[in-house]
C-alpha atoms as a PDB file:
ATOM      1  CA  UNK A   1     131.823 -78.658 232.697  1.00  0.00           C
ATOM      2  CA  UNK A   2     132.565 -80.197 229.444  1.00  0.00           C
ATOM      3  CA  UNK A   3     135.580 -83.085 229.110  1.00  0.00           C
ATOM      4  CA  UNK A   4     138.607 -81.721 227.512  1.00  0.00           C
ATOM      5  CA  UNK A   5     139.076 -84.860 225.509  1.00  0.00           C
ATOM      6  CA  UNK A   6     141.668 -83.914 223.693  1.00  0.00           C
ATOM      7  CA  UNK A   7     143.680 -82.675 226.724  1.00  0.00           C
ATOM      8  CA  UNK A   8     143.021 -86.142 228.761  1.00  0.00           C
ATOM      9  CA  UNK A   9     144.770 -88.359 225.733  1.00  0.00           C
ATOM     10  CA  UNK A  10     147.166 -85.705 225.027  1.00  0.00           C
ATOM     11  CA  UNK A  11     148.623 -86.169 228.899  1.00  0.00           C
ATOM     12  CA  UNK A  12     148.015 -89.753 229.036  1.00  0.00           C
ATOM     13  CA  UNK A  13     150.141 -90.652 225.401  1.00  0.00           C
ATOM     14  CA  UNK A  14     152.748 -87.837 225.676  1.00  0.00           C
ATOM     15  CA  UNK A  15     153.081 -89.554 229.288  1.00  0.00           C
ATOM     16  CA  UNK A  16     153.169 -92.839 228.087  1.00  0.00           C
ATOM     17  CA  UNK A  17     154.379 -92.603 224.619  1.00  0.00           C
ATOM     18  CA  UNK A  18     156.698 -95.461 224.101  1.00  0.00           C
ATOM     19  CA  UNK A  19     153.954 -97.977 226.285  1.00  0.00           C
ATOM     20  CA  UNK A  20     151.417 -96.526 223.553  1.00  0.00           C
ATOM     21  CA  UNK A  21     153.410 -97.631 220.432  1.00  0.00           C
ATOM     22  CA  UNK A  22     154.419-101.204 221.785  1.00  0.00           C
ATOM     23  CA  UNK A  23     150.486-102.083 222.865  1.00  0.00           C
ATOM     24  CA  UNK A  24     149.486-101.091 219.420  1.00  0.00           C
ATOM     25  CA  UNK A  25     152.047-100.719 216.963  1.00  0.00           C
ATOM     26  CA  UNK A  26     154.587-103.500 218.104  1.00  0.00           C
ATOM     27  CA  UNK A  27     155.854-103.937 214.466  1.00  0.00           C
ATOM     28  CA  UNK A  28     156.528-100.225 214.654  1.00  0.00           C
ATOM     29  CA  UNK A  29     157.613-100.125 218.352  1.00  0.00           C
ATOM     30  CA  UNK A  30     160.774-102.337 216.730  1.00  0.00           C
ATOM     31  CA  UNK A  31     161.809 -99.800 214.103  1.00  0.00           C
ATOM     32  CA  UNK A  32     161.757 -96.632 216.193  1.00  0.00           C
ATOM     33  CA  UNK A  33     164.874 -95.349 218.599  1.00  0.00           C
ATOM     34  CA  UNK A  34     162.952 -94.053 221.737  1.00  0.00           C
ATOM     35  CA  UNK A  35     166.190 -92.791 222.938  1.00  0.00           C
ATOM     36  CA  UNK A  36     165.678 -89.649 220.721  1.00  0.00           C
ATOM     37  CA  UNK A  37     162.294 -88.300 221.691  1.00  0.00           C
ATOM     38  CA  UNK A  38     161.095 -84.947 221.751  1.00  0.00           C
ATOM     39  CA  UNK A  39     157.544 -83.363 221.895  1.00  0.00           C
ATOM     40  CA  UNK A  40     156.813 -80.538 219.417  1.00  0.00           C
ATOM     41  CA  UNK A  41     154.581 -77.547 220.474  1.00  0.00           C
ATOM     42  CA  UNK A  42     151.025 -77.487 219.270  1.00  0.00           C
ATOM     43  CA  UNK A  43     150.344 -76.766 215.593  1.00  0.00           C
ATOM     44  CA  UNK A  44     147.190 -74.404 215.121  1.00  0.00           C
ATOM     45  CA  UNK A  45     145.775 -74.849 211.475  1.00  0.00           C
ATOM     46  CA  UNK A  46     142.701 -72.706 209.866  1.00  0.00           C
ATOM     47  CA  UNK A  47     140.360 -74.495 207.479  1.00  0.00           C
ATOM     48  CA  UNK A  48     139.616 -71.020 205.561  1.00  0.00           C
ATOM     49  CA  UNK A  49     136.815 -72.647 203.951  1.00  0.00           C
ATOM     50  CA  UNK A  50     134.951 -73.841 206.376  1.00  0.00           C
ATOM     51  CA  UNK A  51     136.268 -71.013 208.646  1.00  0.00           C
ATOM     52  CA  UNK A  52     136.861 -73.240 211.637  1.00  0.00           C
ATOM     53  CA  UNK A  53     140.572 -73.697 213.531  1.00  0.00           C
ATOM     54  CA  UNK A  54     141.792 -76.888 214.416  1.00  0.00           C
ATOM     55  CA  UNK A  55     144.725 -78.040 216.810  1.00  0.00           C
ATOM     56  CA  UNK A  56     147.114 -81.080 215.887  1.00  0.00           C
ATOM     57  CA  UNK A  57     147.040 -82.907 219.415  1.00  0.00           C
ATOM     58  CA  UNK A  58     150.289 -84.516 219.768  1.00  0.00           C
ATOM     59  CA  UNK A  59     153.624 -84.048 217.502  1.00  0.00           C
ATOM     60  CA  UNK A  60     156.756 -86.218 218.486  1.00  0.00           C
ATOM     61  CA  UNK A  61     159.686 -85.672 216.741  1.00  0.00           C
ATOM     62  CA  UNK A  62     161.804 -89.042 217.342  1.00  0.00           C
ATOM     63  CA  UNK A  63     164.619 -91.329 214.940  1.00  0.00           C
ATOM     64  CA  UNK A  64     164.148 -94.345 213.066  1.00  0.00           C
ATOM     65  CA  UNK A  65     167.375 -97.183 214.704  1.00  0.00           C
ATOM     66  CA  UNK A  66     170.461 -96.786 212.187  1.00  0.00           C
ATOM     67  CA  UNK A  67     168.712 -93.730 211.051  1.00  0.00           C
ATOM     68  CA  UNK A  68     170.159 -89.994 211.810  1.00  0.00           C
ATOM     69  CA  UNK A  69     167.586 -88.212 209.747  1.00  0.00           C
ATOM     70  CA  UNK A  70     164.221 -87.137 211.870  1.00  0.00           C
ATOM     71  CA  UNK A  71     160.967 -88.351 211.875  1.00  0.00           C
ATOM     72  CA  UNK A  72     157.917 -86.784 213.178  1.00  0.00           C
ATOM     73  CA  UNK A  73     155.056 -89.410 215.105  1.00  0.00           C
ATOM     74  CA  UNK A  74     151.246 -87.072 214.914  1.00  0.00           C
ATOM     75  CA  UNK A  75     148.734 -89.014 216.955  1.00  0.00           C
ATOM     76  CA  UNK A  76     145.859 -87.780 216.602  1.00  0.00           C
ATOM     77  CA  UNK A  77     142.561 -88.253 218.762  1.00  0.00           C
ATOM     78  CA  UNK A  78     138.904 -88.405 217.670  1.00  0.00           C
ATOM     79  CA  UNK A  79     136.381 -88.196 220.500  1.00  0.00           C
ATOM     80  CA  UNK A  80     133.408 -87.769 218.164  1.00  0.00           C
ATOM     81  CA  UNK A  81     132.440 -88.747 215.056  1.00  0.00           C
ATOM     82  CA  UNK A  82     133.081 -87.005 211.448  1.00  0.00           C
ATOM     83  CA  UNK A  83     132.629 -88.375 208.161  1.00  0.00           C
ATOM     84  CA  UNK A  84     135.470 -86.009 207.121  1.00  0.00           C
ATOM     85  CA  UNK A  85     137.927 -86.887 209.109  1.00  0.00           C
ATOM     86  CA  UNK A  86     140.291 -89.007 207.193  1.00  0.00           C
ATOM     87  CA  UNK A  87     140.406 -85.708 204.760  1.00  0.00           C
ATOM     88  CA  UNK A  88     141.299 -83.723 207.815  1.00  0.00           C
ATOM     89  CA  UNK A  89     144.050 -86.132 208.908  1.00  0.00           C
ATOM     90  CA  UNK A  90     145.478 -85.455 204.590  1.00  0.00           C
ATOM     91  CA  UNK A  91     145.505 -81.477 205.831  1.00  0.00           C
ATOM     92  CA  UNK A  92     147.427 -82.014 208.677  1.00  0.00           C
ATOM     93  CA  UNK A  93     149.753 -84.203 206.843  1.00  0.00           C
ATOM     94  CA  UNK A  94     150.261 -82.269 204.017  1.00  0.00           C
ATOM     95  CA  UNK A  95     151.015 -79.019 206.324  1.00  0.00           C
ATOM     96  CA  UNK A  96     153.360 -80.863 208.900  1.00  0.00           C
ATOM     97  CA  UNK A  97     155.126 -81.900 205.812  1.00  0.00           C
ATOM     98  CA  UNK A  98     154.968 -78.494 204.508  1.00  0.00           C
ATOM     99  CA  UNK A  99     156.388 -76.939 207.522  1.00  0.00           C
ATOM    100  CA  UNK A 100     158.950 -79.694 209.092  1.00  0.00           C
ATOM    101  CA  UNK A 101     160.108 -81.476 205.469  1.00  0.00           C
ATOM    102  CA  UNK A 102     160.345 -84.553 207.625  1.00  0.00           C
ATOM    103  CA  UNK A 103     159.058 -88.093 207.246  1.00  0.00           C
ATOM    104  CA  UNK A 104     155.549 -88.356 208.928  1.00  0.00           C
ATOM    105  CA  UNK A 105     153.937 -91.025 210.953  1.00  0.00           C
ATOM    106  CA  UNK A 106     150.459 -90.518 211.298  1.00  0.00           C
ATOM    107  CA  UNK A 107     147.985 -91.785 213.909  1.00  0.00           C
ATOM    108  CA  UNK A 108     144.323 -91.515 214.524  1.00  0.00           C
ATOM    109  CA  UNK A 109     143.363 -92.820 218.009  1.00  0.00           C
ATOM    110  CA  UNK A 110     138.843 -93.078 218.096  1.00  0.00           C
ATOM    111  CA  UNK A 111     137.603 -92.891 221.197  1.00  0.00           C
ATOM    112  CA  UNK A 112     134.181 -92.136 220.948  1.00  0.00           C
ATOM    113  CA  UNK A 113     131.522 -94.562 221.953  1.00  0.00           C
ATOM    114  CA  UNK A 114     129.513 -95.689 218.872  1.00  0.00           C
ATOM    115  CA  UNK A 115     131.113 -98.688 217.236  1.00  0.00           C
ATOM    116  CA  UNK A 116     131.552 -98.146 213.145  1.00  0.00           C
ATOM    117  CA  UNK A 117     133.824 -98.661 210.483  1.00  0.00           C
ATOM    118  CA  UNK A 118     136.307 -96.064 209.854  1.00  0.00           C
ATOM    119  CA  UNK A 119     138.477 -95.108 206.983  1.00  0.00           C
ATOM    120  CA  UNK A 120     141.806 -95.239 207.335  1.00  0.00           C
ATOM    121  CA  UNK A 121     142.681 -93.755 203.459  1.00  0.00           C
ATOM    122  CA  UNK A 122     141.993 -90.754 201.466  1.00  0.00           C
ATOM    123  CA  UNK A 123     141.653 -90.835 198.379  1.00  0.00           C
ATOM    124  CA  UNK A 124     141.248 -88.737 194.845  1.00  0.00           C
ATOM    125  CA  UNK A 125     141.117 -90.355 191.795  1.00  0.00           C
ATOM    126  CA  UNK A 126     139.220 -89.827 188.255  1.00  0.00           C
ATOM    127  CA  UNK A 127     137.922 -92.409 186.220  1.00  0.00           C
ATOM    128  CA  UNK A 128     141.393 -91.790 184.091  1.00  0.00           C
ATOM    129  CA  UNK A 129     143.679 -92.214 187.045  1.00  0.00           C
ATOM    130  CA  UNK A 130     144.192 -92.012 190.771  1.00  0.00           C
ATOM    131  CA  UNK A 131     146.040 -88.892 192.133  1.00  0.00           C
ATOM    132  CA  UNK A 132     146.193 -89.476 195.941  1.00  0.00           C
ATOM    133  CA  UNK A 133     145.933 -92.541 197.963  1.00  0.00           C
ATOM    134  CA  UNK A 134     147.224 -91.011 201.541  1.00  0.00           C
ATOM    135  CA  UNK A 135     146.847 -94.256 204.315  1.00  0.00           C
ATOM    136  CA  UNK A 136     147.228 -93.561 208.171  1.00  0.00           C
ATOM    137  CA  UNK A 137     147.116 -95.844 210.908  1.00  0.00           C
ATOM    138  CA  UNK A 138     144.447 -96.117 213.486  1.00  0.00           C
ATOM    139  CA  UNK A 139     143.408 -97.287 216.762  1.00  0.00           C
ATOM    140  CA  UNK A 140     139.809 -98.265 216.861  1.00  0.00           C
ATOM    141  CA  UNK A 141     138.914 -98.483 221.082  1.00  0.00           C
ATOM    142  CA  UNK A 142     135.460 -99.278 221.286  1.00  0.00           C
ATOM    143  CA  UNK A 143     136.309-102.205 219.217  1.00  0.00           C
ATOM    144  CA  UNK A 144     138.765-103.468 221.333  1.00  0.00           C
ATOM    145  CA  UNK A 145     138.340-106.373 223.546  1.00  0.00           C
ATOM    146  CA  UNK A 146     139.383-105.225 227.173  1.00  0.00           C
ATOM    147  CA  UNK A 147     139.669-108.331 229.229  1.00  0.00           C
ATOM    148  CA  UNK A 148     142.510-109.061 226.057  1.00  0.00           C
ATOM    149  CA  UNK A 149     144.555-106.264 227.733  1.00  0.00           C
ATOM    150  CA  UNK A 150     144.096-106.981 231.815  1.00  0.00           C
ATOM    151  CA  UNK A 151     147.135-109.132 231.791  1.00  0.00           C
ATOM    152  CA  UNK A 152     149.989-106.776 230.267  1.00  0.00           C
ATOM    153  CA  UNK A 153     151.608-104.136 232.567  1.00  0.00           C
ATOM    154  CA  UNK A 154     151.314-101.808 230.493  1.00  0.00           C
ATOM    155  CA  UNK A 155     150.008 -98.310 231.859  1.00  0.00           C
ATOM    156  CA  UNK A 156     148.221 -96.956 228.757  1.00  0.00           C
ATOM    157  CA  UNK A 157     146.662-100.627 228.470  1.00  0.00           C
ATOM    158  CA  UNK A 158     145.354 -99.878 232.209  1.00  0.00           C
ATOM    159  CA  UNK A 159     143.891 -96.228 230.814  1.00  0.00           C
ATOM    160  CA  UNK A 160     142.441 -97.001 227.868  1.00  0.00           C
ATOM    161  CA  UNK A 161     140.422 -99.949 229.300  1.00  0.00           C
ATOM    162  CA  UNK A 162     137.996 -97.517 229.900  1.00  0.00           C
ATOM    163  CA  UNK A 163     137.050 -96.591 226.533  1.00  0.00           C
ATOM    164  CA  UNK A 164     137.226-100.278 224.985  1.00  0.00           C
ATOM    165  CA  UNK A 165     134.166-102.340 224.269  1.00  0.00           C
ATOM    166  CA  UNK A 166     132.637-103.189 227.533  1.00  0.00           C
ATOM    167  CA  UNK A 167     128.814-104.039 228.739  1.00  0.00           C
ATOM    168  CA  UNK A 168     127.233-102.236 231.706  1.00  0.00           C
ATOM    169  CA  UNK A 169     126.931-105.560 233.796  1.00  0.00           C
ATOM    170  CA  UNK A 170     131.024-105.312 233.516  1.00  0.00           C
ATOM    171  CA  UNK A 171     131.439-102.488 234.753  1.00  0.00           C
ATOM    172  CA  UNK A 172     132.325-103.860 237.824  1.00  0.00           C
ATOM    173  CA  UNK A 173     134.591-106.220 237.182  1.00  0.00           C
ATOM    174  CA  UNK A 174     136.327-103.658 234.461  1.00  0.00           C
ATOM    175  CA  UNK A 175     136.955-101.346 237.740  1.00  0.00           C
ATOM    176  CA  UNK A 176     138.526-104.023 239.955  1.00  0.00           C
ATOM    177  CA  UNK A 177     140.619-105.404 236.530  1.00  0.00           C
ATOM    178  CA  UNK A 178     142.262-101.822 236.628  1.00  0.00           C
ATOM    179  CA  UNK A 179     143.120-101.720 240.107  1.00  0.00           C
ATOM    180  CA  UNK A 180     144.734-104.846 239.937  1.00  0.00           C
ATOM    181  CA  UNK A 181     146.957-103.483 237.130  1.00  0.00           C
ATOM    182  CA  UNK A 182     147.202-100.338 238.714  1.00  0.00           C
ATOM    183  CA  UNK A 183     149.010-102.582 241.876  1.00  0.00           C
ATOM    184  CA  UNK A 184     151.184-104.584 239.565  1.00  0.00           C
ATOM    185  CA  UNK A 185     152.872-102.015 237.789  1.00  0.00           C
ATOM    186  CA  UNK A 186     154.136-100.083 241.205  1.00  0.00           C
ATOM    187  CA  UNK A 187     154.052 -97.012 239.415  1.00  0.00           C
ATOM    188  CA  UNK A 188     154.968 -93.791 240.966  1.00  0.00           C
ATOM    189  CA  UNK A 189     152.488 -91.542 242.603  1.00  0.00           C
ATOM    190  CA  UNK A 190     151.872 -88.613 240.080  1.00  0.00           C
ATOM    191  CA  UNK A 191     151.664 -91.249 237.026  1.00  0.00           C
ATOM    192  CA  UNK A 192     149.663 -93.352 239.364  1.00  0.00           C
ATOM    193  CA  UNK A 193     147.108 -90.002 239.815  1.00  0.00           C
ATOM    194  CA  UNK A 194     147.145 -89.232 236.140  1.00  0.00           C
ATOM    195  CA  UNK A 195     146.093 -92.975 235.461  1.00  0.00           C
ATOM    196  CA  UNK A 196     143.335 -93.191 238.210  1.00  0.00           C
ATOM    197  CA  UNK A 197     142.151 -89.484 236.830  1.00  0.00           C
ATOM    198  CA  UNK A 198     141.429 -90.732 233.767  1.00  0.00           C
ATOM    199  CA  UNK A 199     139.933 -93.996 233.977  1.00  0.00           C
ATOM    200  CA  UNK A 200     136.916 -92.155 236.495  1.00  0.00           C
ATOM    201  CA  UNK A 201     136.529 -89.249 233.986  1.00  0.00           C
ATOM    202  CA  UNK A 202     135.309 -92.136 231.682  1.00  0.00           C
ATOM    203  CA  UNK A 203     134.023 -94.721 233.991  1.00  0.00           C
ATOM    204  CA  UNK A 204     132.524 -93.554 237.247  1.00  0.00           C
ATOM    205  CA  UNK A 205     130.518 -96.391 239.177  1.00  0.00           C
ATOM    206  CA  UNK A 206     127.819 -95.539 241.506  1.00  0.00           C
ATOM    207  CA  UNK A 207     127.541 -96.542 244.852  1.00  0.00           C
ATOM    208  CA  UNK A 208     125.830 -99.447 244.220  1.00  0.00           C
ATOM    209  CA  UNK A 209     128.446-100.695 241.942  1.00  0.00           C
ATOM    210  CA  UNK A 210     131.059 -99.247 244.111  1.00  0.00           C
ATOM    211  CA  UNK A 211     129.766-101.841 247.520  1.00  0.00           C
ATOM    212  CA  UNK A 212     129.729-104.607 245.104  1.00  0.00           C
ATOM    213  CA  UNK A 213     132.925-103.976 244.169  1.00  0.00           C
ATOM    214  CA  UNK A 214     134.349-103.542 247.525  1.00  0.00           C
ATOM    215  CA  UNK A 215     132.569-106.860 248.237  1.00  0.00           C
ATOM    216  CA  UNK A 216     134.722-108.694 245.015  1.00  0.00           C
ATOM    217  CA  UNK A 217     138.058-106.905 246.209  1.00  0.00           C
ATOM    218  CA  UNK A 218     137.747-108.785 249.757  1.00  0.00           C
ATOM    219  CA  UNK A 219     137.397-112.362 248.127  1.00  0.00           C
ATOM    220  CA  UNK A 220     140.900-111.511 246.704  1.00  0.00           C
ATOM    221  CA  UNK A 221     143.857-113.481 248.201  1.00  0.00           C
ATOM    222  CA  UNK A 222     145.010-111.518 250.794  1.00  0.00           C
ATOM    223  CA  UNK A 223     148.118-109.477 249.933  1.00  0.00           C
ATOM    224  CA  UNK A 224     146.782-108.487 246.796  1.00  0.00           C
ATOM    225  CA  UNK A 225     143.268-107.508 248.959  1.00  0.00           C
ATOM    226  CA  UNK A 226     145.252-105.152 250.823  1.00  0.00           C
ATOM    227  CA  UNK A 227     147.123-103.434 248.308  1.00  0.00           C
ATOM    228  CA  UNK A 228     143.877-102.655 245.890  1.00  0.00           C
ATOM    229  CA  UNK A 229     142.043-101.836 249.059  1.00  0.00           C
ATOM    230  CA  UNK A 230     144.721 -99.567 250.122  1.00  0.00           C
ATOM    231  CA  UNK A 231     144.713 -97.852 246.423  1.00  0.00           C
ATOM    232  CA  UNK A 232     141.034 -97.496 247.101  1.00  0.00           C
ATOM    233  CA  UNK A 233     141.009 -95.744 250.262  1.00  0.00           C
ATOM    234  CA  UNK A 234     143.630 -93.315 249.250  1.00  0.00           C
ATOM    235  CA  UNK A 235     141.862 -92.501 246.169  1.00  0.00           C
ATOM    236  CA  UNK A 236     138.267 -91.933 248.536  1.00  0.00           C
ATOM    237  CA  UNK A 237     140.407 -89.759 250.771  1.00  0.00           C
ATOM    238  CA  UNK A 238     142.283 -87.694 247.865  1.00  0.00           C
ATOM    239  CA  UNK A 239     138.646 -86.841 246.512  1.00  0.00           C
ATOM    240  CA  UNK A 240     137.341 -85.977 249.803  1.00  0.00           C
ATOM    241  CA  UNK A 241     140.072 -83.426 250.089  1.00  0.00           C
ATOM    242  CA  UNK A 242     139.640 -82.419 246.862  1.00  0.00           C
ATOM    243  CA  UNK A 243     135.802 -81.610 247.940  1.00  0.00           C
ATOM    244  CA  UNK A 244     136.819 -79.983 251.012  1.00  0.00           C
ATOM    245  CA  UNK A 245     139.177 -77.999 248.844  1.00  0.00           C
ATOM    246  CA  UNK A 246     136.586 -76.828 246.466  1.00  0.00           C
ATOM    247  CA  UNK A 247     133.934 -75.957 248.859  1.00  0.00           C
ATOM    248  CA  UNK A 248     136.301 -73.658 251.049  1.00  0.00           C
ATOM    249  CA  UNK A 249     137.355 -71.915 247.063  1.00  0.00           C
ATOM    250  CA  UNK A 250     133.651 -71.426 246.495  1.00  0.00           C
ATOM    251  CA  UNK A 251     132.737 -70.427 250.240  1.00  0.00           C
ATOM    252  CA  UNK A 252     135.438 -67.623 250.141  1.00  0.00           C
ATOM    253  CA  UNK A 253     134.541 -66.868 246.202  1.00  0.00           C
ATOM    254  CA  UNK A 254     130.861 -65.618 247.357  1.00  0.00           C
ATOM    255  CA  UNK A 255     132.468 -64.035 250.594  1.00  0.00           C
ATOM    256  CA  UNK A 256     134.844 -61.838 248.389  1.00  0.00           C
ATOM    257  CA  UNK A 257     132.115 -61.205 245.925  1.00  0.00           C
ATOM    258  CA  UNK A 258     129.639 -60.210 248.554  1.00  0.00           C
ATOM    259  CA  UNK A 259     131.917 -58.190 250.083  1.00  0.00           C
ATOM    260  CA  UNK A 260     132.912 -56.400 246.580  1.00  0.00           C
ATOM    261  CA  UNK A 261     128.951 -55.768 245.908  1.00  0.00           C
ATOM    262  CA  UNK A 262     128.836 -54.250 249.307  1.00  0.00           C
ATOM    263  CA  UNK A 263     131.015 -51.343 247.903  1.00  0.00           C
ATOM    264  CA  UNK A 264     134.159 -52.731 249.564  1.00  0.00           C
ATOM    265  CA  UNK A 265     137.456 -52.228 247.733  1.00  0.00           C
ATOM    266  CA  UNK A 266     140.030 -54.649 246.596  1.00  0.00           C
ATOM    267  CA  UNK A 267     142.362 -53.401 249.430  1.00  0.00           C
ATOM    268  CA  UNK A 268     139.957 -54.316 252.125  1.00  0.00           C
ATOM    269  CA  UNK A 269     138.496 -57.300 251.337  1.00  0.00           C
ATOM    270  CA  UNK A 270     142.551 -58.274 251.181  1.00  0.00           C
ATOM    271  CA  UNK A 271     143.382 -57.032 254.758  1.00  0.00           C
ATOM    272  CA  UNK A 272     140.102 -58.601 255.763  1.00  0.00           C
ATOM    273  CA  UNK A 273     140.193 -62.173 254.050  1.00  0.00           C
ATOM    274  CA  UNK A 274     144.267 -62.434 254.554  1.00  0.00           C
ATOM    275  CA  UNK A 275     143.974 -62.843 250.427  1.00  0.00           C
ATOM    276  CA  UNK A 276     146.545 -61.331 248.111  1.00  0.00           C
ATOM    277  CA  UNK A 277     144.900 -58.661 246.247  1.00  0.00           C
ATOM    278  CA  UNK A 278     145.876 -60.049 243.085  1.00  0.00           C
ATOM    279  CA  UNK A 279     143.998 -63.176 244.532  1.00  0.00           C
ATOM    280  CA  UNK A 280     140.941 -60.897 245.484  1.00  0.00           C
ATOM    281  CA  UNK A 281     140.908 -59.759 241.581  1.00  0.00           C
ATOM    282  CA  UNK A 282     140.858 -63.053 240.062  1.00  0.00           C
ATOM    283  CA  UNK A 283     138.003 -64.413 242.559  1.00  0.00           C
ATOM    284  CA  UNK A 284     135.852 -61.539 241.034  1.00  0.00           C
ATOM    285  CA  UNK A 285     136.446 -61.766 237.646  1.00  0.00           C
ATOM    286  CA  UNK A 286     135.360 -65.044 238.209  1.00  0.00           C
ATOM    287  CA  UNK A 287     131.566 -63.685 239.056  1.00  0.00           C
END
């Protein structure tokens, strides 16, 4: 199954908005009053031309300090490359402008793996004049030192670690770097799970890699041993569950499906498997 890119940094940043602004934007962290900050519902836009749709990822409507008027943050995130881009980023400008008549912030976040030198302007101009010079700002990840960030509690620091310039031979040590974050912030549980999700969608050592680094983790000092060991363990069980989970949905899947092919109707497959019916319908439409 494909990554839902889009959907990852979308949770992550609308999780983790203000931590997202003062790790790269500090200056801009200062000006804006995070006490007024709501998240806009997805914007759908059709390029006509090119007959293709495209879906602004994250819209925050927040205030400037001193300010009442509204401003509107769009952070945008670019998991592949496209020479067009900065022309797209203009479109959605232009139309959240069109639409809100609000002052607009925009961000592009690149998190795709090749390293290369993006624009951050768009321009048109004519050898009599310039018409449009349109600037946003940008986060560039793969170009992005990670052991700079291992020493600021800072969630989307901990995240995003996994998509910053890193060898293989550190992939190791990039793992146990998290963890240790991971134990200093004492976040809760579900932002805990959302941060540990993402980081192994992106960086998922094998078992080699994994023994080595259980072997580093036990020449820590010894409270700080225990707690990353504990995270570990937890995390191991959680995805055996999650196995255990998935192979009972898909052993009971091609039960009710057998069953169905058999002749057998909705109603008694139901009274047979304890299901719902409704729950017998949506494991065959699944076939």
């Amino acid at each position: 199954m494909p990554i839902d890119h889009d959907r990852l940094f979308k949770e992550l940043i609308q999780t983790f908005f203000e931590e997202f602004i003062v790790l790269f934007f500090p200056t801009m962290h200062e000006h804006i009053d995070f006490r007024h900050v709501s998240f806009l519902s997805e914007e759908l836009f059709t390029d006509v031309t090119a007959g293709e749709k495209y879906r602004v990822d994250l819209l925050v409507e927040t205030k400037l300090k001193g300010k009442d008027s509204l401003i509107i943050v769009h952070i945008e995130n670019q998991s592949y490359v496209q020479p067009s881009f900065p022309e797209r980023m203009f479109i959605y400008f232009s139309r959240l402008f069109e639409k809100y008549r609000k002052h607009i912030v925009p961000i592009a976040v690149f998190s795709y793996d090749p390293i290369r030198d993006e624009r951050s302007t768009f321009t048109i101009q004519f050898p009599f004049g310039k018409v449009l010079d349109f600037h946003f700002f940008t986060v560039e990840l793969r170009k992005q030192n990670w052991r700079n960030y291992i020493r600021q509690d800072n969630p989307i620091a901990a995240a995003l670690l996994s998509k910053m310039g890193y060898t293989e031979s550190e992939r190791v040590e990039l793992k146990k770097q998290f963890l240790r974050m991971l134990v200093r912030m004492e976040l809760d549980e579900a932002k805990q799970r959302l941060l540990f999700g993402f980081f192994e969608t992106y960086v998922k050592l094998s078992d080699e890699e994994e023994r080595r680094l259980r072997s580093e983790v036990n020449e820590m000092e010894t409270k700080e041993k225990e707690q990353v060991l504990e995270l570990i363990i937890s995390y191991e069980q959680k995805a055996l569950e999650k196995g255990r989970e998935e192979g009972i949905k898909q052993g009971m899947k091609h039960l009710v499906q057998t069953m169905a092919k058999k002749g057998m109707s909705v109603e008694d497959i139901a009274n047979i498997t304890d299901l719902a019916e409704e729950e017998v319908r949506e494991l065959l439409e699944k076939e």
